[in-house]
N, C-alpha and C. Protein backbone atom coordinates (compact mmCIF):
# COMPACT_ATOMS: atom_id res chain seq x y z
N UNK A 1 124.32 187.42 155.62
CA UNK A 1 123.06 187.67 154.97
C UNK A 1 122.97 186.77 153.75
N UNK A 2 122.02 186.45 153.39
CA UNK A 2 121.44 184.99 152.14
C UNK A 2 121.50 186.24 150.93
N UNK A 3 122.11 185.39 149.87
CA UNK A 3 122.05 185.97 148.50
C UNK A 3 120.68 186.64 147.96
N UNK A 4 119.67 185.49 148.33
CA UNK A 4 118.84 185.75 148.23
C UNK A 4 117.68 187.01 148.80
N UNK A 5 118.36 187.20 149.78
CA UNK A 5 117.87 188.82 150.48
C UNK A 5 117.72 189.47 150.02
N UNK A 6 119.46 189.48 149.43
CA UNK A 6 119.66 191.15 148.12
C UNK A 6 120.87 190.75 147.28
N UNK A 7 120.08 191.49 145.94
CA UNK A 7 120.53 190.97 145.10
C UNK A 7 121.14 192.55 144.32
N UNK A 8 122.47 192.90 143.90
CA UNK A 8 123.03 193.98 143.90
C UNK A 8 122.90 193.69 142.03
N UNK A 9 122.92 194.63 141.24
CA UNK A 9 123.24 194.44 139.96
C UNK A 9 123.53 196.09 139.50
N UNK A 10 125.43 196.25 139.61
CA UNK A 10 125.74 197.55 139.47
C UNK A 10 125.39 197.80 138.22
N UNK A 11 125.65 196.87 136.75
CA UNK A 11 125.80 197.62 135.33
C UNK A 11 124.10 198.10 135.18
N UNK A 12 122.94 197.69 135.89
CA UNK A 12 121.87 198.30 135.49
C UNK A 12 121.60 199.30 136.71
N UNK A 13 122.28 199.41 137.53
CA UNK A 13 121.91 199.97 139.00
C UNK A 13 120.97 199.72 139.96
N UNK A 14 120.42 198.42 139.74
CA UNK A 14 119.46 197.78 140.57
C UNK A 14 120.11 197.44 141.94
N UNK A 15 118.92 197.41 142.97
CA UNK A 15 119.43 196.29 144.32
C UNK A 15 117.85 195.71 144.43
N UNK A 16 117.62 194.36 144.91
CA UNK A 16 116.45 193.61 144.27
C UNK A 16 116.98 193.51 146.08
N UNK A 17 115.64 193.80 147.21
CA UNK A 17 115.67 193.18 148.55
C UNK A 17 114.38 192.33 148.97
N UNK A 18 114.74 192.27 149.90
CA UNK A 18 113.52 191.25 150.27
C UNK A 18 112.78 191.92 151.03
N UNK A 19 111.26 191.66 150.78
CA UNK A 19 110.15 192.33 151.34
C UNK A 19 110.38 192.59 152.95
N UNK A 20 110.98 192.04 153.28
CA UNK A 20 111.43 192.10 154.76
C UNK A 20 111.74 193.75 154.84
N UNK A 21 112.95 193.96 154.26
CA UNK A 21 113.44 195.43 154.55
C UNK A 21 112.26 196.34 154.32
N UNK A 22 111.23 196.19 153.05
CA UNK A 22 110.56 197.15 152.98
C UNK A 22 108.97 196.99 154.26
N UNK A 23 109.03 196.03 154.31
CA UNK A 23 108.07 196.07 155.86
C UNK A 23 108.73 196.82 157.04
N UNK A 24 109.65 196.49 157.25
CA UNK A 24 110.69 196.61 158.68
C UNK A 24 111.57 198.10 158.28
N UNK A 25 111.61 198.78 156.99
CA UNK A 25 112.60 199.57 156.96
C UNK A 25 112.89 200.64 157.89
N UNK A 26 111.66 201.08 158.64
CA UNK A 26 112.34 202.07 160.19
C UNK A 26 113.07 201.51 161.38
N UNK A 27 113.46 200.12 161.26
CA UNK A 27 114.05 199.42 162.03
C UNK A 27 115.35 199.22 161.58
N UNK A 28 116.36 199.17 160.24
CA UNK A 28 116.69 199.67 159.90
C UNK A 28 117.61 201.00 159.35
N UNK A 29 116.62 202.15 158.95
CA UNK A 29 117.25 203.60 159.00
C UNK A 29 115.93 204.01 158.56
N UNK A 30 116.28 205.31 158.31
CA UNK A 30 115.36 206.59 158.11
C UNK A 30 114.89 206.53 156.61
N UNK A 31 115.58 206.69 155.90
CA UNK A 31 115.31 206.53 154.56
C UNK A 31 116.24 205.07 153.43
N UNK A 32 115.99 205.46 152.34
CA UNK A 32 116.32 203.92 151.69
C UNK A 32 118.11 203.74 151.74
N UNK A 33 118.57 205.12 151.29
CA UNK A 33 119.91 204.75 151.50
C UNK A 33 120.23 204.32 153.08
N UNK A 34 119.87 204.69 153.74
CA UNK A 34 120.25 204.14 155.52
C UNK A 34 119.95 202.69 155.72
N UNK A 35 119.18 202.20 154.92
CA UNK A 35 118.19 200.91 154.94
C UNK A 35 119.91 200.37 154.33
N UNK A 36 120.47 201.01 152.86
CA UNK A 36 121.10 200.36 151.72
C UNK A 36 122.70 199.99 152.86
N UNK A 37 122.82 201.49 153.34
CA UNK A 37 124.38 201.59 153.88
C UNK A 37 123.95 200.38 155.11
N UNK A 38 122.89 200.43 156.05
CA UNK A 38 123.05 199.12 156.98
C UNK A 38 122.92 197.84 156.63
N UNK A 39 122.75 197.49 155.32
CA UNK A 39 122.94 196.07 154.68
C UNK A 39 124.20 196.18 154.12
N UNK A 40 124.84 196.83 153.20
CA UNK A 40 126.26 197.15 152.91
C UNK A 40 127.49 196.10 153.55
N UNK A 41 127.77 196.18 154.73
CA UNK A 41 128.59 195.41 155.34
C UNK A 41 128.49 194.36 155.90
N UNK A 42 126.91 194.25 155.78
CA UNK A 42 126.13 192.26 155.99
C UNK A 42 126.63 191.45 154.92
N UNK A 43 126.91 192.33 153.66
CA UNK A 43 126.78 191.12 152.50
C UNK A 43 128.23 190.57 152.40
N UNK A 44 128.12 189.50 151.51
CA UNK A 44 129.68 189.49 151.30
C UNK A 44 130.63 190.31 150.21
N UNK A 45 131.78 190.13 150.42
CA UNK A 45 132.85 191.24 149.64
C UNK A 45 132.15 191.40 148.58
N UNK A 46 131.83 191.00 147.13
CA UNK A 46 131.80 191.65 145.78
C UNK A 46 130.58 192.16 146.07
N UNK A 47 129.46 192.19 146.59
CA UNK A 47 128.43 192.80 146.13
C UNK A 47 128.31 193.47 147.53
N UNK A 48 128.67 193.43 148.43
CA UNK A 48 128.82 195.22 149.16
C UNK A 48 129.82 196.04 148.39
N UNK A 49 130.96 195.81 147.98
CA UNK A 49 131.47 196.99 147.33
C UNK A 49 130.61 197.21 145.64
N UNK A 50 130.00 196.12 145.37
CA UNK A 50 129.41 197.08 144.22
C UNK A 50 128.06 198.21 144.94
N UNK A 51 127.56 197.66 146.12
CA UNK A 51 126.77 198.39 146.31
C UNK A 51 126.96 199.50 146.57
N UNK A 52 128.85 199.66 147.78
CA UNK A 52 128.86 200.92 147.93
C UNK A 52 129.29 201.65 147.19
N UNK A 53 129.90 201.58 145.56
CA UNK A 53 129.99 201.79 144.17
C UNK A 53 128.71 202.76 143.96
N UNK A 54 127.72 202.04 144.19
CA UNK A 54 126.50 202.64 143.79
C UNK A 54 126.03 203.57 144.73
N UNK A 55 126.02 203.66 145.74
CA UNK A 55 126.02 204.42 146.96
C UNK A 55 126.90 205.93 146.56
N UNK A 56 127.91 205.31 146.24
CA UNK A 56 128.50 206.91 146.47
C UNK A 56 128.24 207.52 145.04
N UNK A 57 127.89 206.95 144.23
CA UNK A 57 127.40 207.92 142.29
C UNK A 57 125.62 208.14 142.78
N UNK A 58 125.59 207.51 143.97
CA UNK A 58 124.07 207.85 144.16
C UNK A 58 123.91 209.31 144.79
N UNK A 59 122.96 210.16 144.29
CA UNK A 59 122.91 211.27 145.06
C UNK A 59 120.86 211.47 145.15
N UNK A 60 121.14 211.95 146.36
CA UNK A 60 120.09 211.67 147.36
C UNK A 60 118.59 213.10 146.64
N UNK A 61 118.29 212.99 145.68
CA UNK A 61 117.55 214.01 145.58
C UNK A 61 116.32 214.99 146.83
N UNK A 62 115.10 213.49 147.29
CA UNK A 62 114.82 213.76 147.96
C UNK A 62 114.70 212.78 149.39
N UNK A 63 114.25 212.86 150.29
CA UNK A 63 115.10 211.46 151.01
C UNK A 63 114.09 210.80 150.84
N UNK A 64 114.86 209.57 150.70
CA UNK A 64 114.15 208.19 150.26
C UNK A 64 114.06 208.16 148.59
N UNK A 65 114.65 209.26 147.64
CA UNK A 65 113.93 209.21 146.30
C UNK A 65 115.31 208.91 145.78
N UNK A 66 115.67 208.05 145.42
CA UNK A 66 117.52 207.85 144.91
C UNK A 66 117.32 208.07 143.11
N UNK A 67 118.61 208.52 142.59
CA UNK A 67 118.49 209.29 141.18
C UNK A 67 119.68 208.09 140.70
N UNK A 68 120.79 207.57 141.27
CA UNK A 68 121.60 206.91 140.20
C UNK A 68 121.29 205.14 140.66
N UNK A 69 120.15 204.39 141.97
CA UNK A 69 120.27 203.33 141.50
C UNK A 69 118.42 203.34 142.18
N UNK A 70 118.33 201.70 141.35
CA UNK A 70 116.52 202.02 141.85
C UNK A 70 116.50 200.39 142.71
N UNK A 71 115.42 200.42 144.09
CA UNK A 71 115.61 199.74 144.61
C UNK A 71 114.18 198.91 144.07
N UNK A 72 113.98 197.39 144.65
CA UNK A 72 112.83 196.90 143.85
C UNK A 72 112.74 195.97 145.23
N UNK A 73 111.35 194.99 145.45
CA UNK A 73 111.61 194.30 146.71
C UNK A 73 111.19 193.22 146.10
N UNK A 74 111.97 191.90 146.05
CA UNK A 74 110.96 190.90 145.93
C UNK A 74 109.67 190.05 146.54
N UNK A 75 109.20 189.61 145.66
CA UNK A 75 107.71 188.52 146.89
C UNK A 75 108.22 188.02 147.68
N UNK A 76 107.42 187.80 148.82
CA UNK A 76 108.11 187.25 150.08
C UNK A 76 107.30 185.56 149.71
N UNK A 77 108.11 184.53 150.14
CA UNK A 77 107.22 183.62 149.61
C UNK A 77 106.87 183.14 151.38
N UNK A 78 105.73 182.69 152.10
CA UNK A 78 105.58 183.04 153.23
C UNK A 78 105.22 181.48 153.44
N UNK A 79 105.65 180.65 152.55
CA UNK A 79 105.37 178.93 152.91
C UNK A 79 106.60 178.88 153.25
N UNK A 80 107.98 179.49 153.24
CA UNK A 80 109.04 178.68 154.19
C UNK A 80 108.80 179.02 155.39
N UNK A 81 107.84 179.90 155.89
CA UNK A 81 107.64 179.68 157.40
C UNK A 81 106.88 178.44 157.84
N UNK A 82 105.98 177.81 156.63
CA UNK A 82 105.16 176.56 157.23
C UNK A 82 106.00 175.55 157.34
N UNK A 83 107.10 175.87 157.22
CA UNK A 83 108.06 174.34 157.89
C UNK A 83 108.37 174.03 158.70
């Protein structure tokens, strides 16, 4: 998976993804952590284990509503498809 997909940042508890997941996320999982745990082992070593760091201090209030990290999606920029 491209850095650029997702971008993990444990000391603020962010994960920054790409609009992709949030279009596609029932393809995916059910809710955001299912979305988080099936990217988890795409990425490479340091930032899947910070994610799953964050994963497990994360507790699931309501599903899809996460309390210890916040997810954000970036713009999709849709001119690298005109190449």
């Amino acid at each position: 998976m491209r850095s650029q997909d997702v971008q993990v940042n444990e000391a603020e508890g962010k994960v920054k993804l790409s609009k992709i997941f949030y279009w596609y996320a029932r393809d995916f999982g059910a809710t955001t952590t299912d979305v988080l745990q099936w990217i988890q082992p795409n990425l490479a070593e340091e930032p899947a284990a910070a994610l799953g760091r964050l994963l497990r201090r994360d507790e699931v209030k309501n599903e899809g509503d996460t309390d210890a990290l916040t997810v954000e999606y970036a713009d999709y920029d849709g001119s690298i498809n005109a190449k």
